[in-house]
C-alpha atoms as a PDB file:
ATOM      1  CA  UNK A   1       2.799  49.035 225.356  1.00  0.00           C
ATOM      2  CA  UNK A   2       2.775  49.021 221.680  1.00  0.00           C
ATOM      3  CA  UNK A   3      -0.335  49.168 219.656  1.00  0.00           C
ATOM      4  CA  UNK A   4      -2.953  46.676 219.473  1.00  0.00           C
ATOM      5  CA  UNK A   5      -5.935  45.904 217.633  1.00  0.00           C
ATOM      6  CA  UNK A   6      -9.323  45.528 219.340  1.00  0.00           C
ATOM      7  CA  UNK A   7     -11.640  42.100 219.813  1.00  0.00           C
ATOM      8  CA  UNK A   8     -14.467  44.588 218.675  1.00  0.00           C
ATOM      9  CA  UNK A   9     -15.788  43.476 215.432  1.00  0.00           C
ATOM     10  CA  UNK A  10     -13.239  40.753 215.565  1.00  0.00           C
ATOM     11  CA  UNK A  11     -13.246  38.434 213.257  1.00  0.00           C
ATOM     12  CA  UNK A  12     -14.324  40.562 210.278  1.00  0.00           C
ATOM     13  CA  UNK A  13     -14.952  40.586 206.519  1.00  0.00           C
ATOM     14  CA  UNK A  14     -12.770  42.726 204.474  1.00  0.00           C
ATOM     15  CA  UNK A  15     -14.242  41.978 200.935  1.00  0.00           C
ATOM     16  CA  UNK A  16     -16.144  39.440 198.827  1.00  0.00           C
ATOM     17  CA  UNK A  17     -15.257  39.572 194.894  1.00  0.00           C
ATOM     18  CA  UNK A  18     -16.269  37.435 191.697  1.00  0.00           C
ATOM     19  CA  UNK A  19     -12.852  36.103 189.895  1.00  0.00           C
ATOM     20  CA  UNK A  20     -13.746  37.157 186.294  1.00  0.00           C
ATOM     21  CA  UNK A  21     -12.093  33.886 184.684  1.00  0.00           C
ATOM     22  CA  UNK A  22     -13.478  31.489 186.737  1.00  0.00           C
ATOM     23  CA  UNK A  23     -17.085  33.331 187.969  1.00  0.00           C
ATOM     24  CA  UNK A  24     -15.663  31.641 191.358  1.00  0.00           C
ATOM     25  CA  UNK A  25     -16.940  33.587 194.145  1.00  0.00           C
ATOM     26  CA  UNK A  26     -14.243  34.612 196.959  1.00  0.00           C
ATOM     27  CA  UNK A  27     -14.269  36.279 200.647  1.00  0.00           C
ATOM     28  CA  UNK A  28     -11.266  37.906 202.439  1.00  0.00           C
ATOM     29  CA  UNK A  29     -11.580  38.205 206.416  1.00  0.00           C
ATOM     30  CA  UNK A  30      -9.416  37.734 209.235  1.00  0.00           C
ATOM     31  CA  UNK A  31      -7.584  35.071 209.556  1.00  0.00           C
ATOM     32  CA  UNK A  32      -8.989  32.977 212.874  1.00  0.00           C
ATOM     33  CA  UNK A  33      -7.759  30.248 215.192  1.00  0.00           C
ATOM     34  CA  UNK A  34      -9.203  27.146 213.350  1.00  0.00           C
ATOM     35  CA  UNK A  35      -6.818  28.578 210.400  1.00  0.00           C
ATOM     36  CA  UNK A  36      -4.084  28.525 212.605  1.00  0.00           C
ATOM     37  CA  UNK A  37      -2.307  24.933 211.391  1.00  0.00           C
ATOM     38  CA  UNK A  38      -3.529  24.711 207.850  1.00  0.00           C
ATOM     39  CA  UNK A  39      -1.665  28.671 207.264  1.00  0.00           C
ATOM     40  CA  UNK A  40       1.804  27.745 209.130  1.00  0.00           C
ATOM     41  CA  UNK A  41       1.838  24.112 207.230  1.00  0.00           C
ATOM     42  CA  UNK A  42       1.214  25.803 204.027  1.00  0.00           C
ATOM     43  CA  UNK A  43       3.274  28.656 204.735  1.00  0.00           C
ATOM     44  CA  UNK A  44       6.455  26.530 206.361  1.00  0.00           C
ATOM     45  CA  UNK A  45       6.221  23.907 203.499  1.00  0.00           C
ATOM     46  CA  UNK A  46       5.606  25.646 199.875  1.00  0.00           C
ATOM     47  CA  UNK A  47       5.999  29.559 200.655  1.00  0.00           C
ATOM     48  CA  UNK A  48       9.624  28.914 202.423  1.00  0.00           C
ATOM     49  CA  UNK A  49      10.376  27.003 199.303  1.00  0.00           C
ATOM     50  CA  UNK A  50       9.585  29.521 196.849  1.00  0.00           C
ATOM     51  CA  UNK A  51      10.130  32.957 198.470  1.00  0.00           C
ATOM     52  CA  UNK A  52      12.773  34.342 196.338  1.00  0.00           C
ATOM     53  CA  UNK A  53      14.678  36.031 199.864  1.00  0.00           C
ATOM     54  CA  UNK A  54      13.508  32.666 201.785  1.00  0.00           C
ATOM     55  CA  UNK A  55      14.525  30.089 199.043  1.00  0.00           C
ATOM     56  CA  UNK A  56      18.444  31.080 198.517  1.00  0.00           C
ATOM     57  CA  UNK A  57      18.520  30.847 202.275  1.00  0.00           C
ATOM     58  CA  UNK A  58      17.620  27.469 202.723  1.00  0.00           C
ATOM     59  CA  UNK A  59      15.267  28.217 205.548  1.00  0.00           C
ATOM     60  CA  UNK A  60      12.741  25.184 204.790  1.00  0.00           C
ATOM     61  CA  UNK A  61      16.237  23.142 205.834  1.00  0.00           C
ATOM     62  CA  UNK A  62      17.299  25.019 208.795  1.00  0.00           C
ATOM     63  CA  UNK A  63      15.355  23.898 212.097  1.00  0.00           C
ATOM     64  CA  UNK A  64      16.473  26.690 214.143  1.00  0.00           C
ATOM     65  CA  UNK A  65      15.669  29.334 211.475  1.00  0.00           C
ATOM     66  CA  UNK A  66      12.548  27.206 210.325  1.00  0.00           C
ATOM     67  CA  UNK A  67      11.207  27.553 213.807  1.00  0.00           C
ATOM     68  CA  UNK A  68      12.498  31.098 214.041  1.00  0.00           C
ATOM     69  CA  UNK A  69       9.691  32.304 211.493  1.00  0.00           C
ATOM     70  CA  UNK A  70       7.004  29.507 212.281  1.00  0.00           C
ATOM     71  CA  UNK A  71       7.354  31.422 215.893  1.00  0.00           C
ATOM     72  CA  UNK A  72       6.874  34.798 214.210  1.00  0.00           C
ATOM     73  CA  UNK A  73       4.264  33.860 211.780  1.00  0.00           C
ATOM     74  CA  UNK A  74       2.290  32.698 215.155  1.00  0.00           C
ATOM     75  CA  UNK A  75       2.693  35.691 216.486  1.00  0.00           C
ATOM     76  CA  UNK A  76       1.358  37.369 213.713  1.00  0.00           C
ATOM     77  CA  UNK A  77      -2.119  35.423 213.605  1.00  0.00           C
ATOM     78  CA  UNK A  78      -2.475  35.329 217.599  1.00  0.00           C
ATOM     79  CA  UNK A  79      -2.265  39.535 216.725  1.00  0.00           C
ATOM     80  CA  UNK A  80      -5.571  38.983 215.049  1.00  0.00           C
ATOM     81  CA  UNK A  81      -3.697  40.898 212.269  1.00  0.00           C
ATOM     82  CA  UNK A  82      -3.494  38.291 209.396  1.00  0.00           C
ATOM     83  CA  UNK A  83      -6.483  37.587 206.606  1.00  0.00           C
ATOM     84  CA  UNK A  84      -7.292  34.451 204.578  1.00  0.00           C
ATOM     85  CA  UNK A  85      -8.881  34.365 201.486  1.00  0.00           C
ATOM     86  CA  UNK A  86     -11.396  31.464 201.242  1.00  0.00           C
ATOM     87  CA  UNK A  87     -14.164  30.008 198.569  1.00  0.00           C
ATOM     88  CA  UNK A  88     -17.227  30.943 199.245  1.00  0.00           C
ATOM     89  CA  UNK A  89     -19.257  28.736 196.863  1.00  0.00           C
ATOM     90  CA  UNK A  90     -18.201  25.309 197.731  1.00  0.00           C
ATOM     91  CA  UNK A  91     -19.835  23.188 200.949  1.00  0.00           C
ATOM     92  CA  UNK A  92     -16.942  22.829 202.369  1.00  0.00           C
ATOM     93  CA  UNK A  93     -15.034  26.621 202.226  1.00  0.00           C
ATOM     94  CA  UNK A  94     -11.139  26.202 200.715  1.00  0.00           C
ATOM     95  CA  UNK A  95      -8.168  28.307 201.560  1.00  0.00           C
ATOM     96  CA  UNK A  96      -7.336  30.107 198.635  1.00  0.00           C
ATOM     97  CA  UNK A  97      -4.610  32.098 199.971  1.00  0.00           C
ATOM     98  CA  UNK A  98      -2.971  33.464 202.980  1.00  0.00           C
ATOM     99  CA  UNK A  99      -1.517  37.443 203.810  1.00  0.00           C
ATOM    100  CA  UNK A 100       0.557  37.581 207.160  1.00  0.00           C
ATOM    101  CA  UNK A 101      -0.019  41.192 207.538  1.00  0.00           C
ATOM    102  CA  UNK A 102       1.181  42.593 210.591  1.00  0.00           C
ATOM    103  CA  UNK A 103       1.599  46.388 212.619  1.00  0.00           C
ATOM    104  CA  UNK A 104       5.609  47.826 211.924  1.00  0.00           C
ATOM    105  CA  UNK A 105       6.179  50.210 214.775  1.00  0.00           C
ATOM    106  CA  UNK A 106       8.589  53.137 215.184  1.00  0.00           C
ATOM    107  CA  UNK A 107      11.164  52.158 217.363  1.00  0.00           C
ATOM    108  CA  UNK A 108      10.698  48.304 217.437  1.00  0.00           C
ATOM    109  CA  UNK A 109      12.968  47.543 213.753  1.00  0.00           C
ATOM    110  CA  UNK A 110      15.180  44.870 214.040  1.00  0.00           C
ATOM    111  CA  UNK A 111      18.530  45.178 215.554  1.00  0.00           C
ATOM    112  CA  UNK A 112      21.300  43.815 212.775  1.00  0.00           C
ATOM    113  CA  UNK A 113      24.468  42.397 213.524  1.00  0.00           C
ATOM    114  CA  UNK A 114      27.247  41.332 212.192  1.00  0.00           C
ATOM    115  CA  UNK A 115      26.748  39.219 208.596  1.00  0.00           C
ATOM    116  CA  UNK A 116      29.001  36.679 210.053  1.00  0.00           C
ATOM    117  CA  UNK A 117      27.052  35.857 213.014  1.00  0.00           C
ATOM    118  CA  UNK A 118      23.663  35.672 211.568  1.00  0.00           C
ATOM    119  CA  UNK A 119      21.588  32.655 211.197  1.00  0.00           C
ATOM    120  CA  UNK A 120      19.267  32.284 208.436  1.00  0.00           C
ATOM    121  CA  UNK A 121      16.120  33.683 209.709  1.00  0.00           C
ATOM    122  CA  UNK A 122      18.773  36.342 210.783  1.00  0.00           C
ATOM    123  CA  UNK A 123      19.818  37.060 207.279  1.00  0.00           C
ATOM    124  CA  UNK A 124      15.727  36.830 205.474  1.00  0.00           C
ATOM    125  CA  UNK A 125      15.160  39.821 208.244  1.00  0.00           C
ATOM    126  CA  UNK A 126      18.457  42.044 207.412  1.00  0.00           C
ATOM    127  CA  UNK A 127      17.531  41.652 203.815  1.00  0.00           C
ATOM    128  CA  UNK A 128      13.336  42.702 204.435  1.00  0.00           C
ATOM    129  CA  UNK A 129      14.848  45.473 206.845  1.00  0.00           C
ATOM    130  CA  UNK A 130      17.459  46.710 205.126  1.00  0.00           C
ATOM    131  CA  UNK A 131      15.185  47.686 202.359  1.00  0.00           C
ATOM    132  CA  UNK A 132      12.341  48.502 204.876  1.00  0.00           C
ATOM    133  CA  UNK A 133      14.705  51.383 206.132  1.00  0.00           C
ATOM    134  CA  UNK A 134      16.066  52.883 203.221  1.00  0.00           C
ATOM    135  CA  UNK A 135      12.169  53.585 202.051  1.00  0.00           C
ATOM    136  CA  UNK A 136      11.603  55.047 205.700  1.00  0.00           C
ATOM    137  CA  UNK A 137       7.328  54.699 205.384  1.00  0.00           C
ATOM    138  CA  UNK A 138       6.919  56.195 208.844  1.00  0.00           C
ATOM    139  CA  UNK A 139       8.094  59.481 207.446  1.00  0.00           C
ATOM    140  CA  UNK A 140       6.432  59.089 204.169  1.00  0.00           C
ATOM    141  CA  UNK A 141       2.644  58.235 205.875  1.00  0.00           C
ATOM    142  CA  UNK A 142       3.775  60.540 208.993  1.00  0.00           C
ATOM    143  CA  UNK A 143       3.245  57.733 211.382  1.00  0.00           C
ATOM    144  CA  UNK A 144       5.001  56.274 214.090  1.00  0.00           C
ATOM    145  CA  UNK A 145       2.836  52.666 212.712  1.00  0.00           C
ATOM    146  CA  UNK A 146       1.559  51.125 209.328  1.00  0.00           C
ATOM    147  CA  UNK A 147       0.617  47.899 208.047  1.00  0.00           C
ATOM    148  CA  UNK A 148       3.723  45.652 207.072  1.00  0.00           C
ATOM    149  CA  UNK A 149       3.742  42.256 205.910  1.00  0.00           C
ATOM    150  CA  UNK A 150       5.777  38.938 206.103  1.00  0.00           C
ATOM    151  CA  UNK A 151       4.426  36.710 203.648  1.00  0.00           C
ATOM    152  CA  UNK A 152       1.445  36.256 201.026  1.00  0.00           C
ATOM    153  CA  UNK A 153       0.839  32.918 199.458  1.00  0.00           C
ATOM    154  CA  UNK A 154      -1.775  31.739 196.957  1.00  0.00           C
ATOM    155  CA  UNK A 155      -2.231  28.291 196.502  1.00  0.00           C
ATOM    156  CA  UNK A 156      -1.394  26.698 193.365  1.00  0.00           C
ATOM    157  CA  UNK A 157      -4.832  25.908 192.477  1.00  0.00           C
ATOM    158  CA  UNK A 158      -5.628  29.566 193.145  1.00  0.00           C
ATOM    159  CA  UNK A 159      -3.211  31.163 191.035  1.00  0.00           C
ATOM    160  CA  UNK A 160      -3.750  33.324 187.937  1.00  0.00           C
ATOM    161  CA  UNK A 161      -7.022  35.054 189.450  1.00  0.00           C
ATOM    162  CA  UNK A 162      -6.277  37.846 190.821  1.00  0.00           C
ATOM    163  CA  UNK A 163      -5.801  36.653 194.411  1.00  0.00           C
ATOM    164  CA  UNK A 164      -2.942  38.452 195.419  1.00  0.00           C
ATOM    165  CA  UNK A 165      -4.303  42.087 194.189  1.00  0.00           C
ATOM    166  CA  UNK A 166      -7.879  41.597 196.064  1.00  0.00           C
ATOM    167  CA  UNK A 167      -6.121  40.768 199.567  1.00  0.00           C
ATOM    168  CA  UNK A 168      -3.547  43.706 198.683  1.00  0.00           C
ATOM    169  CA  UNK A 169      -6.526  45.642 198.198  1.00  0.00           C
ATOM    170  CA  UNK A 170      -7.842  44.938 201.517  1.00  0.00           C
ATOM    171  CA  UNK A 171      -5.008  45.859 203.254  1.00  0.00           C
ATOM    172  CA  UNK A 172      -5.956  49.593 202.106  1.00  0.00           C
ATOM    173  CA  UNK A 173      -9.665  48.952 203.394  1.00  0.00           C
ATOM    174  CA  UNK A 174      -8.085  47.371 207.123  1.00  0.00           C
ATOM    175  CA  UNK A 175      -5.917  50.392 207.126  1.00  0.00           C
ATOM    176  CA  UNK A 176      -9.097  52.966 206.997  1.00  0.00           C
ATOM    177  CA  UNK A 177     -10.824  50.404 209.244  1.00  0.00           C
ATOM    178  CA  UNK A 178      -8.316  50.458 211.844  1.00  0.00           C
ATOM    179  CA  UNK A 179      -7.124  54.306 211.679  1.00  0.00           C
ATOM    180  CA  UNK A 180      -3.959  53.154 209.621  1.00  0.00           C
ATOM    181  CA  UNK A 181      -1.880  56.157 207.610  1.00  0.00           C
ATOM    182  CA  UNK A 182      -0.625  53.606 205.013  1.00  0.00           C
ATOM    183  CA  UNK A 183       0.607  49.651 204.409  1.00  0.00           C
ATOM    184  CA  UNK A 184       3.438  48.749 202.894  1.00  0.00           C
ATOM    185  CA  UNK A 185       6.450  45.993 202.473  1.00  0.00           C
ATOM    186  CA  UNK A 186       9.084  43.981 200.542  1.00  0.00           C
ATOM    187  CA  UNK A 187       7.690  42.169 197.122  1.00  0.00           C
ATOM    188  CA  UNK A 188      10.221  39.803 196.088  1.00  0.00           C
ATOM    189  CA  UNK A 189       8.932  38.600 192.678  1.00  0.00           C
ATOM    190  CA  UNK A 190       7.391  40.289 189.747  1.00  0.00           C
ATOM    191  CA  UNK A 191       4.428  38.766 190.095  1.00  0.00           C
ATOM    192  CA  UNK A 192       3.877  40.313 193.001  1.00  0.00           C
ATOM    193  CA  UNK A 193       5.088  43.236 192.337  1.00  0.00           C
ATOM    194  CA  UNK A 194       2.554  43.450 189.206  1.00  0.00           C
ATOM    195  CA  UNK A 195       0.053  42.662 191.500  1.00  0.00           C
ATOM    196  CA  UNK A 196       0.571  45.583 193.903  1.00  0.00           C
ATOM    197  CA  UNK A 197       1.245  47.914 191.337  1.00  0.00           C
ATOM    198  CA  UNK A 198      -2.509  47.029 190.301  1.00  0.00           C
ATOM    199  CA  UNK A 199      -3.812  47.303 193.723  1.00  0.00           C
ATOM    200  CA  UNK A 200      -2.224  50.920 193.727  1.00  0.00           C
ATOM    201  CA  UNK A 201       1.086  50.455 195.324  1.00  0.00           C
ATOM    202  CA  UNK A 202       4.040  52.896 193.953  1.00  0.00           C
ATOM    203  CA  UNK A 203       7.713  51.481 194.221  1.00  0.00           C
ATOM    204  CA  UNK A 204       9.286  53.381 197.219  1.00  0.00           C
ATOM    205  CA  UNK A 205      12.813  51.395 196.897  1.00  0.00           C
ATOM    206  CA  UNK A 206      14.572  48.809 195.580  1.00  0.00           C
ATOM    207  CA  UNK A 207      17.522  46.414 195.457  1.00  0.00           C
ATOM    208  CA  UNK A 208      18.526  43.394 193.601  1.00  0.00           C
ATOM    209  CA  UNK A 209      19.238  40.099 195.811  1.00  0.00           C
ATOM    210  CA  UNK A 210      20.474  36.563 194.692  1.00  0.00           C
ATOM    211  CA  UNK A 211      19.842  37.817 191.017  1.00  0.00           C
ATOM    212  CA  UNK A 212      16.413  39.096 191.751  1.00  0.00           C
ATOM    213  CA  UNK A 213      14.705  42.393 191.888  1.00  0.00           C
ATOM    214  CA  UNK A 214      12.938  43.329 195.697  1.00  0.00           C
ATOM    215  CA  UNK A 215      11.319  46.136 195.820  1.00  0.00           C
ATOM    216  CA  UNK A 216       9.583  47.836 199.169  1.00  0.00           C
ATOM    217  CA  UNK A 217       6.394  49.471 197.598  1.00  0.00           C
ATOM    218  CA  UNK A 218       3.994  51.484 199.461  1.00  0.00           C
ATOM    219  CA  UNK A 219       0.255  52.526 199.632  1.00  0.00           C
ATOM    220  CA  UNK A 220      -1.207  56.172 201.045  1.00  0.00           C
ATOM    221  CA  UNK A 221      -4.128  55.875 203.025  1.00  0.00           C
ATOM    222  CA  UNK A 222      -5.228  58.576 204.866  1.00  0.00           C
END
């Protein structure tokens, strides 16, 4: 049996911040069952269409591989592992963005085959784990487990704020919460990368893919 996060003190908050721009107040906690629908629609609908790995693939267009990563992303939030990012000042709270995080365990990376024979979900995950590999985090936090992710998506609306650095952020306080040597994963655009970097993430490798730079950067924990 792999490892699992408890129900104690489940759901949580991770953070509350003030967007400097906007004096918009924001909170960042896990990301619970009535969020279930709303994060895979948004997810499956706009992320798929702008990940730079996910877009060149064509996986919006694919229904096997489309249901391929709606299944995974489910997984994901019935892990209790996955925050949302919500307004806190409006009567009605809106989803400002959404960070699949998820537990990468020694032993359990993905099998790849054969280029010819993979689907297109098939080919998003030898791209993530190619990269994944050649950074090898479990020897850099000494750790058979860390916190990974597969996706992070602001809304439109919510863009420009600093989103994306606050929930990176709390992936460094879940990791101390949850006895976690380190987080890391793939950033496929600049943006994000820019926003790591600020959330103090260091580049552990890199590769360029359809024309675009993806690089696996890393955060120390413990």
């Amino acid at each position: 049996m792999g490892w699992e996060r408890s129900n104690e003190n489940y759901p949580r908050i991770w953070s509350e911040f003030t967007c400097e721009k906007t004096k918009q107040k924001f909170i960042i906690k896990d990301l619970s069952e009535e969020y279930y629908d709303m994060s895979l629609g948004y997810m499956t609908n706009i992320f798929l269409n702008e990940s730079a790995i996910c877009k060149p693939l064509r996986i919006l267009e694919d229904p096997v591989s489309r249901l391929q990563m709606q299944q995974k992303w489910m997984k994901i939030m019935r892990s209790n592992m996955a925050i949302i990012c919500c307004t806190v000042d409006d009567e009605v709270p809106r989803v400002a963005a959404i960070h699949f995080t998820v537990i990468r365990e020694k032993g359990q990376e993905q099998l790849i085959k054969d280029p010819p024979t993979l689907n297109k979900y098939e080919q998003f995950t030898a791209v993530v784990e190619e990269l994944t590999t050649s950074g090898d985090l479990f020897t850099r936090f000494d750790s058979d487990v860390y916190l990974f992710s597969l996706g992070l998506f602001v809304l439109p609306e919510f863009r420009g704020l600093g989103i994306a650095t606050h929930l990176l952020k709390s992936r460094i306080t879940m990791c101390r919460a949850l006895g976690l040597r380190g987080t890391g994963n793939v950033f496929s655009t600049p943006g994000a990368q820019a926003a790591a970097r600020s959330a103090g993430y260091q580049e552990v490798a890199a590769r360029i893919y359809e024309g675009q730079k993806l690089a696996l950067m890393a955060a120390d924990v413990l």
